[in-house]
N, C-alpha and C. Protein backbone atom coordinates (compact mmCIF):
# COMPACT_ATOMS: atom_id res chain seq x y z
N UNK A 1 6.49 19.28 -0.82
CA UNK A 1 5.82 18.11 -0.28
C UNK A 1 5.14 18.52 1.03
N UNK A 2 4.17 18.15 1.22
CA UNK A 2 3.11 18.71 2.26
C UNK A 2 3.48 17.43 3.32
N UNK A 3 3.30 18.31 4.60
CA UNK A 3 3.79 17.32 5.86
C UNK A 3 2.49 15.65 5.56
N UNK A 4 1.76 15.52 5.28
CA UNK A 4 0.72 14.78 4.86
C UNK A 4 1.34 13.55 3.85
N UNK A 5 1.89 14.19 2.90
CA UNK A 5 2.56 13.53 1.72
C UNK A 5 3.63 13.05 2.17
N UNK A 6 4.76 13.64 3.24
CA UNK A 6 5.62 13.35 3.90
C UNK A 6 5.35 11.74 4.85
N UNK A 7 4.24 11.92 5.19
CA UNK A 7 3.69 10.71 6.37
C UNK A 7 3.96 9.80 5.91
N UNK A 8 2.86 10.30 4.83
CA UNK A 8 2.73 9.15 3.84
C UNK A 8 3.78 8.17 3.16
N UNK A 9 4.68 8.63 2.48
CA UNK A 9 5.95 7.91 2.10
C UNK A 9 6.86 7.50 2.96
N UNK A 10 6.92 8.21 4.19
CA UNK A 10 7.06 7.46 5.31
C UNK A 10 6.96 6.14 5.82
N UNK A 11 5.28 6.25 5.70
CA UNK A 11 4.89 5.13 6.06
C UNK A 11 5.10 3.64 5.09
N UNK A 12 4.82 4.30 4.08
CA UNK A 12 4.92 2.77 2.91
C UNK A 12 6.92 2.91 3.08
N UNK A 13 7.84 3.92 3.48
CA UNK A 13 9.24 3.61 3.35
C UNK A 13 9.38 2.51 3.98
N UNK A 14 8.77 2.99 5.32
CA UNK A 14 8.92 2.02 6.70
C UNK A 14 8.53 0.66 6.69
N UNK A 15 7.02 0.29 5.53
CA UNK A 15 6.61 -1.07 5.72
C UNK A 15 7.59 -1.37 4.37
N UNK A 16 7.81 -0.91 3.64
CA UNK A 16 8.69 -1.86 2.40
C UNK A 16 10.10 -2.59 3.22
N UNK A 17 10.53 -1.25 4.39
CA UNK A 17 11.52 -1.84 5.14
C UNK A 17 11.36 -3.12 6.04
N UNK A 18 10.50 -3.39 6.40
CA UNK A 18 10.22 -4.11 7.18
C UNK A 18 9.87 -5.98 6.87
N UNK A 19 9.35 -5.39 5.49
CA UNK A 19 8.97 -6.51 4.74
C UNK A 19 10.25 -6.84 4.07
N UNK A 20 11.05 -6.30 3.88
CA UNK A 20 12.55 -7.05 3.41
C UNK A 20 13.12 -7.21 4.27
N UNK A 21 13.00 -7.22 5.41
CA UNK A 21 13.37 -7.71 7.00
C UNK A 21 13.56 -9.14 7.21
N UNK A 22 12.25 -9.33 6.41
CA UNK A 22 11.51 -11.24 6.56
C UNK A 22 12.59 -11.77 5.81
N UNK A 23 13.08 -12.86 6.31
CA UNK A 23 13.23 -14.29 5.61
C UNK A 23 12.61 -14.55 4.16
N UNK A 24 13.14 -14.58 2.93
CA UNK A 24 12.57 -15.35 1.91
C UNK A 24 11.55 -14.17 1.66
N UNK A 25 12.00 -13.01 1.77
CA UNK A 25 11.11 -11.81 0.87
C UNK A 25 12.12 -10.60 0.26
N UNK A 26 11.17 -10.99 -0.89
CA UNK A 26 11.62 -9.29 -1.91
C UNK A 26 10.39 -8.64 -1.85
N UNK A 27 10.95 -7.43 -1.85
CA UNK A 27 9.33 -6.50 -2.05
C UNK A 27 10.33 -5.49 -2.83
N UNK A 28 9.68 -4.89 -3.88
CA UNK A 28 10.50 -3.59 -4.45
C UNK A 28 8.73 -2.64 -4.43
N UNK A 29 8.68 -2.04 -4.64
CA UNK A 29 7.75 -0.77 -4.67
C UNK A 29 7.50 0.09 -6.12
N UNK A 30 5.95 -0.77 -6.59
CA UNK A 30 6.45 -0.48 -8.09
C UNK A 30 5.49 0.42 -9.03
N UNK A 31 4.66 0.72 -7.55
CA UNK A 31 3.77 2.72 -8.21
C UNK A 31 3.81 3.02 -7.07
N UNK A 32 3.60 4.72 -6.83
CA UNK A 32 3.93 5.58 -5.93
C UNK A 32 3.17 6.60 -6.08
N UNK A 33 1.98 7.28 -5.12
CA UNK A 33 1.29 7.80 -6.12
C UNK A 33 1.42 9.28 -5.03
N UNK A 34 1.61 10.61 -5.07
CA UNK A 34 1.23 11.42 -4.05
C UNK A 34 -0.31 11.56 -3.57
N UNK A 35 -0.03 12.50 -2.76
CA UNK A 35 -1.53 12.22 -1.62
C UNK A 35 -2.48 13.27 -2.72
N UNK A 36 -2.14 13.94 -3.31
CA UNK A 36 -3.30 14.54 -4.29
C UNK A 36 -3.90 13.80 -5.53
N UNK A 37 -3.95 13.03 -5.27
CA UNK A 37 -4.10 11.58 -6.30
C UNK A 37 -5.84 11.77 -7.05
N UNK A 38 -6.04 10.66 -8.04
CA UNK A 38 -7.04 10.74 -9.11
C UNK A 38 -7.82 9.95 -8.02
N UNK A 39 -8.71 9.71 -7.62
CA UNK A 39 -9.97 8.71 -7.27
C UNK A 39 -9.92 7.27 -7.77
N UNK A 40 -9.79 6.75 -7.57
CA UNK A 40 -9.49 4.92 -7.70
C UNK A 40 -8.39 4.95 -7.99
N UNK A 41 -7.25 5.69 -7.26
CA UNK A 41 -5.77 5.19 -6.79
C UNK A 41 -5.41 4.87 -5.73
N UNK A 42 -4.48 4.18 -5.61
CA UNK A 42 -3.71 3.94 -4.19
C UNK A 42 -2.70 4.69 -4.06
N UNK A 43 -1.80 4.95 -2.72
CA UNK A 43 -1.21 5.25 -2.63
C UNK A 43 0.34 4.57 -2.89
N UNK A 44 0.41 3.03 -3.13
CA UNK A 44 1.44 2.10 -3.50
C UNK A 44 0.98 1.47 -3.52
N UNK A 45 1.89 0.46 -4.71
CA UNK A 45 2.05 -0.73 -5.28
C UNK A 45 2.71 -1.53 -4.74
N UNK A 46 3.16 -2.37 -4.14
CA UNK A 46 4.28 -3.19 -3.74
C UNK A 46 4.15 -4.89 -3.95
N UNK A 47 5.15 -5.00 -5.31
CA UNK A 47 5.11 -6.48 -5.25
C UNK A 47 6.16 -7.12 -4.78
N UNK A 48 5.78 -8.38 -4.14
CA UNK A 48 6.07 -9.16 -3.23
C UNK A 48 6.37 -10.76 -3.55
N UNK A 49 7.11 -11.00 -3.07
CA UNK A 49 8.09 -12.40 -3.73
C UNK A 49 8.04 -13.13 -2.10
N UNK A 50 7.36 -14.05 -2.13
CA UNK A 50 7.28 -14.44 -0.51
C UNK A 50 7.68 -16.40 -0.79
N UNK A 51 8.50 -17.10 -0.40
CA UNK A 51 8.73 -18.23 -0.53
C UNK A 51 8.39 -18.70 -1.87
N UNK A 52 8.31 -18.18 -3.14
CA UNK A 52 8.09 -18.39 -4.10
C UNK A 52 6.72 -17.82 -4.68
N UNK A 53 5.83 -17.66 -4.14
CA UNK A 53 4.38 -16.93 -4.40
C UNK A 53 4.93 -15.52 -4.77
N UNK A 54 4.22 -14.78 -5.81
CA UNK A 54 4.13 -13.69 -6.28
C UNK A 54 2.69 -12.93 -5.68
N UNK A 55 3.02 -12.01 -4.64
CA UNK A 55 1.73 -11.09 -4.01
C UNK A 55 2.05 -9.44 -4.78
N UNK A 56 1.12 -8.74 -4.80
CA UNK A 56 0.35 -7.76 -5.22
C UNK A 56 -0.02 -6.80 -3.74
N UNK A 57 1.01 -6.09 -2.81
CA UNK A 57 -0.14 -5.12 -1.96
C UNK A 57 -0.51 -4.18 -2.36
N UNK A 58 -1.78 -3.57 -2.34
CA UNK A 58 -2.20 -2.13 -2.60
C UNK A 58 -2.57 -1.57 -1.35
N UNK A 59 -0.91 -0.30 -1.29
CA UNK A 59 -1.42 0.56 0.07
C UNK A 59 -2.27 1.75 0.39
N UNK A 60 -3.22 2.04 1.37
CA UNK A 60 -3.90 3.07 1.27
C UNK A 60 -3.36 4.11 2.24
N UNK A 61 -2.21 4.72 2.87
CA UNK A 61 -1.32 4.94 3.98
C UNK A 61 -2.41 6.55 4.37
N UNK A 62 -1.98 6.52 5.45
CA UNK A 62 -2.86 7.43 6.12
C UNK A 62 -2.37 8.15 7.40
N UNK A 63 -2.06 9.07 7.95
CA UNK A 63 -1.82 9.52 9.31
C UNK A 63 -1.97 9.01 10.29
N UNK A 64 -3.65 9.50 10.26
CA UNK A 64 -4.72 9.38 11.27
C UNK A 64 -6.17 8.79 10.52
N UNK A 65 -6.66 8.25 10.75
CA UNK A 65 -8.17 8.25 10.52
C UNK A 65 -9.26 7.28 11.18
N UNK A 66 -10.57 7.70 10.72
CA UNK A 66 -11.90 7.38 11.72
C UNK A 66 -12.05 6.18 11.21
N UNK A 67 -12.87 5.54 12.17
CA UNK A 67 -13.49 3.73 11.74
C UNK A 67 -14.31 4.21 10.49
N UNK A 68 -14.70 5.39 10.20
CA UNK A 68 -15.68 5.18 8.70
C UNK A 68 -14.77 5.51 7.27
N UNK A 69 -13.50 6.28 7.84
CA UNK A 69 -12.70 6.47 6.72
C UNK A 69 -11.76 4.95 6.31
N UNK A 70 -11.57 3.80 7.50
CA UNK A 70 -10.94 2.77 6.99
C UNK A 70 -11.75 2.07 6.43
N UNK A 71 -13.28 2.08 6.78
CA UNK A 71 -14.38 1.18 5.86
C UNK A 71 -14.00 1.77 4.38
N UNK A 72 -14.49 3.50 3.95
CA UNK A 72 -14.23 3.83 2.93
C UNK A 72 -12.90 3.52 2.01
N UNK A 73 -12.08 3.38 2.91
CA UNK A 73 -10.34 3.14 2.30
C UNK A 73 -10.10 1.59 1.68
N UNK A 74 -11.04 0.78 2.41
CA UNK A 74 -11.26 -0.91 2.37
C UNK A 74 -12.08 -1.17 1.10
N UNK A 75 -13.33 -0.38 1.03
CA UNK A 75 -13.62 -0.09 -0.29
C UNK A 75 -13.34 0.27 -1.50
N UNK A 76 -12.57 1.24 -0.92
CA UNK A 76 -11.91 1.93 -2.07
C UNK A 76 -10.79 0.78 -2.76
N UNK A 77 -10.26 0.03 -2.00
CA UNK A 77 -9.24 -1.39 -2.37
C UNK A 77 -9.89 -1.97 -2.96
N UNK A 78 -10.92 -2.62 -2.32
CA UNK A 78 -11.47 -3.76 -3.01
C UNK A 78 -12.11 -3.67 -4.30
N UNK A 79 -12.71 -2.06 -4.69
CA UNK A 79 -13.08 -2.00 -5.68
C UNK A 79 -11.56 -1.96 -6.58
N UNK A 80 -10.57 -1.97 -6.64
CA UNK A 80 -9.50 -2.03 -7.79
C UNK A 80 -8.72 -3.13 -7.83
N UNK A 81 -9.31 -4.30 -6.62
CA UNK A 81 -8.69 -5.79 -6.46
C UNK A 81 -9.17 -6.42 -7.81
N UNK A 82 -7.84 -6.40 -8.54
CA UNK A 82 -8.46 -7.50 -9.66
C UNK A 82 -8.31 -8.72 -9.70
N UNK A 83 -7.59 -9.25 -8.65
CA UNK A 83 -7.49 -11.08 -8.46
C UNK A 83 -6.99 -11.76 -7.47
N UNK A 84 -6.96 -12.59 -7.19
CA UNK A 84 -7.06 -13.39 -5.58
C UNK A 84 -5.48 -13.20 -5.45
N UNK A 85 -4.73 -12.64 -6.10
CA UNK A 85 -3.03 -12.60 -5.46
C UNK A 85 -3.17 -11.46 -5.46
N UNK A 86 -4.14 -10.32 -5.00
CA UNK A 86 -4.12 -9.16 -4.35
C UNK A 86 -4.66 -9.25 -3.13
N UNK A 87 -3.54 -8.53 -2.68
CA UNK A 87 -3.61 -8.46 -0.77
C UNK A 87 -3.73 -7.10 -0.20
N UNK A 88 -4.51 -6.77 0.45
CA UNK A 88 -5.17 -5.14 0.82
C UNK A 88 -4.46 -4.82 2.54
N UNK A 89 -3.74 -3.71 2.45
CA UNK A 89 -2.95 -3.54 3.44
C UNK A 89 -3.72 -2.03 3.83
């Protein structure tokens, strides 16, 4: 696992933790993808059980990056958002 790939699962460990922190949330984590990934993937899935609503996040987790790589990363979401109970993190 490359220190990169490391961050990475890190980071989605840390927000899945956080989000089962809340009051009146489940989140389980339900694709996982490494950082050498196909082109229109994310890096996680995480569905979300929030006061009864069923949410959808798709994460794009990252180190570091520039204001043009989060435009590209925002894009890159929205093009695989398939419906209004997807939420782009």
């Amino acid at each position: 696992m490359t220190e990169s790939t490391f961050v990475e699962h890190a980071l989605i460990e840390q927000l899945l933790d956080s989000l089962r922190e809340l009051p009146d949330v489940h989140a389980e984590l339900t694709q996982s993808e490494p950082a050498a990934q196909a082109a229109g993937r994310v890096d996680a899935k995480i569905d979300l059980h929030v006061a009864g609503r069923s949410i959808v996040l798709l994460v794009e987790a990252k180190k570091s990056v520039y204001p043009r790589d989060v435009r590209q990363a925002l894009w890159q979401l929205k093009s695989l958002q398939q419906g209004p109970s997807y939420c782009l993190t």
